[in-house]
Protein backbone atom coordinates (compact mmCIF):
# COMPACT_ATOMS: atom_id res chain seq x y z
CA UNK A 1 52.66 19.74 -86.82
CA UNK A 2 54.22 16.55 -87.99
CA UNK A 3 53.88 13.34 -85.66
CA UNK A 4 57.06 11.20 -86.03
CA UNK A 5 56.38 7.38 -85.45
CA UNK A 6 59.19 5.25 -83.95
CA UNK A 7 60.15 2.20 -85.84
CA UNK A 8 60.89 -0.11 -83.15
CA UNK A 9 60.36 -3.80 -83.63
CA UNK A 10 59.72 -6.48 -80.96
CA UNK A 11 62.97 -8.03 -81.98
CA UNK A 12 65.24 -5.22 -80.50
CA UNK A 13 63.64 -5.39 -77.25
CA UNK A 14 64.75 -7.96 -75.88
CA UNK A 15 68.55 -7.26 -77.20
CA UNK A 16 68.21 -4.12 -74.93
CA UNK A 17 66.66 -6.03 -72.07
CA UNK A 18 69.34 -8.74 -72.33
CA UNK A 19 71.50 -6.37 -71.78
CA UNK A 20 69.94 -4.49 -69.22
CA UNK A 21 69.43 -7.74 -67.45
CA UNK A 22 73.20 -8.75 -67.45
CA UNK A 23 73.94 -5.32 -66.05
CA UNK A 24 71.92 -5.71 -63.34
CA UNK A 25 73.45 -9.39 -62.53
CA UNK A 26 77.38 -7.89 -63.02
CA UNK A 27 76.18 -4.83 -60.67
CA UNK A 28 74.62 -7.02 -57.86
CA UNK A 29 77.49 -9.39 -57.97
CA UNK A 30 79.61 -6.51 -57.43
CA UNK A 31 77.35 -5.33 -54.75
CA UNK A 32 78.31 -8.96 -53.36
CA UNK A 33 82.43 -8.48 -53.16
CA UNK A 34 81.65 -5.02 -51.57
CA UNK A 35 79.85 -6.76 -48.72
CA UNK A 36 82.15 -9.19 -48.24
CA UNK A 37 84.62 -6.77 -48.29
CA UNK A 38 82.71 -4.41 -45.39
CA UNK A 39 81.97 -7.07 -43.56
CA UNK A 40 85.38 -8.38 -42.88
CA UNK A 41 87.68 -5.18 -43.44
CA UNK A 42 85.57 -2.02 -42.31
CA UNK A 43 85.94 -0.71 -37.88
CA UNK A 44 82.05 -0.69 -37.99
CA UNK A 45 82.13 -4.88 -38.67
CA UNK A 46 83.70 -5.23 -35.46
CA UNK A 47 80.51 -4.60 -33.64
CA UNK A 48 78.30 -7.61 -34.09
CA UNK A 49 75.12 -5.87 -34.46
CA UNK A 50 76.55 -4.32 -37.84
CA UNK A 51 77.76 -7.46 -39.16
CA UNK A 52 74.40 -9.71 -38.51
CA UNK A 53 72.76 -6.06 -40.87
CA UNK A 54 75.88 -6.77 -43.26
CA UNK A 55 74.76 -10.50 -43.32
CA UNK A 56 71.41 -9.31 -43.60
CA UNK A 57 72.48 -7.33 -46.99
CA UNK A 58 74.00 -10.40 -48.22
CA UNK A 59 71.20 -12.37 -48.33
CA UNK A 60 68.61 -10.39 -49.32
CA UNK A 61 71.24 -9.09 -52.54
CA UNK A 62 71.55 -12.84 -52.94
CA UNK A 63 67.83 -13.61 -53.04
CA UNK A 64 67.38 -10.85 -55.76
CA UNK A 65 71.16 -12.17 -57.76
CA UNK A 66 69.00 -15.80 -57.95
CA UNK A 67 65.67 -14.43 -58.89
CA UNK A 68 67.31 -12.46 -61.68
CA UNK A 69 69.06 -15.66 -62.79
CA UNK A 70 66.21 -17.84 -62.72
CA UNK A 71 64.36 -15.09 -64.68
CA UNK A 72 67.13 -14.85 -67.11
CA UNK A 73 66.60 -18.60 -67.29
CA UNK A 74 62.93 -17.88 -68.36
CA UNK A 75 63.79 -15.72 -71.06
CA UNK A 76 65.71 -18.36 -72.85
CA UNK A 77 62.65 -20.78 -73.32
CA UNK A 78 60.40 -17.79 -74.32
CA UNK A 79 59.16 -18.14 -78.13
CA UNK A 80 59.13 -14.25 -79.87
CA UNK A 81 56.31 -15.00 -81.97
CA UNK A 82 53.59 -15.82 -78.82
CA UNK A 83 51.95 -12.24 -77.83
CA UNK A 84 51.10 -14.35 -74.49
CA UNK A 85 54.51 -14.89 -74.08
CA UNK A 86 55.63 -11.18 -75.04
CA UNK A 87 52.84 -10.30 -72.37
CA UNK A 88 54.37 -12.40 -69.80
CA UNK A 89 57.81 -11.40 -70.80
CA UNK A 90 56.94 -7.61 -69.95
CA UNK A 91 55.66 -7.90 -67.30
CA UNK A 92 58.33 -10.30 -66.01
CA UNK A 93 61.19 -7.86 -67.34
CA UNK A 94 58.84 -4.95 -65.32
CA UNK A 95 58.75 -6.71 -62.09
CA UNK A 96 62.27 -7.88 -62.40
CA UNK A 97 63.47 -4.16 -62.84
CA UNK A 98 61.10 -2.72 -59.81
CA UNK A 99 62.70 -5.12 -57.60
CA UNK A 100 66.52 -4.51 -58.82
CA UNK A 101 66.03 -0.56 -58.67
CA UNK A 102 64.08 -1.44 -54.80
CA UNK A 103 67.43 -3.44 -54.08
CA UNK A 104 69.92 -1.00 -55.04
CA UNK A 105 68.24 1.95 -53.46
CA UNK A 106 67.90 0.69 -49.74
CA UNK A 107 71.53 -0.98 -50.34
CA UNK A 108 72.50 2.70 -50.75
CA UNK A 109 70.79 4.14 -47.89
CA UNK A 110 72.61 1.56 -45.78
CA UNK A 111 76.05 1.52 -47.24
CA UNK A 112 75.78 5.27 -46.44
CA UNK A 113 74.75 5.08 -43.19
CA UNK A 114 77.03 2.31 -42.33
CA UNK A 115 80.04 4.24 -43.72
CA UNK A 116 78.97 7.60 -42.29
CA UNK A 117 79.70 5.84 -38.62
C-alpha cells in the first residue's frame, strides 16, 4: 500500500480562505437585498409581527456581515511567518466559518417558513 502525502504549503491557505471569506461577505450581502426586498414587497410583511422577525433577520445578518469584515480586517495585519499568528488565524478562520454556516442555516429555516405562509 502506498501512502500519498499532500504537498500543501501554508501559503495557499490563506488564498483559499480569502476567497472563501469574500464569498461569504458577497452571499450575506445578498442575503441583505433579499430582506429588504421581503420586508417591503412580500403579503406576509403586511402583518407587523413578521416584519419586526424580518427586522430581526436584518440585524442579526448585519452583526455577522461586520464581524466578518472586521475579521477580514485582521487578516490583513497577520504576518505568515508567526506560527502564533497561523494559530490564531485558524482558529479565527474556524470560528468565523461556524458562525457564517449557523447564520445561513436558521436564515433558511425562516425564509422557508415565512414564504410557506
Amino acid at each position: 500500500m502506498h501512502v500519498h502525502y499532500l504537498n500543501i504549503s501554508r501559503q495557499d491557505m490563506p488564498n483559499d480562505s480569502s476567497r472563501e471569506l469574500n464569498y461569504w461577505i458577497r452571499h450575506l450581502k445578498t442575503i441583505q437585498k433579499e430582506l429588504k426586498h421581503l420586508y417591503s414587497e412580500t403579503k406576509a410583511a403586511k402583518h407587523t409581527l413578521i416584519k419586526k422577525t424580518i427586522s430581526t433577520q436584518v440585524s442579526l445578518t448585519q452583526s455577522i456581515l461586520n464581524a466578518l469584515l472586521t475579521y477580514k480586517e485582521f487578516r490583513d495585519w497577520m504576518h505568515d511567518d508567526d506560527l502564533q499568528n497561523d494559530n490564531a488565524f485558524i482558529f479565527e478562520h474556524k470560528k468565523h466559518k461556524d458562525n457564517y454556516l449557523q447564520h445561513v442555516k436558521r436564515y433558511c429555516m425562516f425564509r422557508s417558513k415565512l414564504l410557506a405562509h
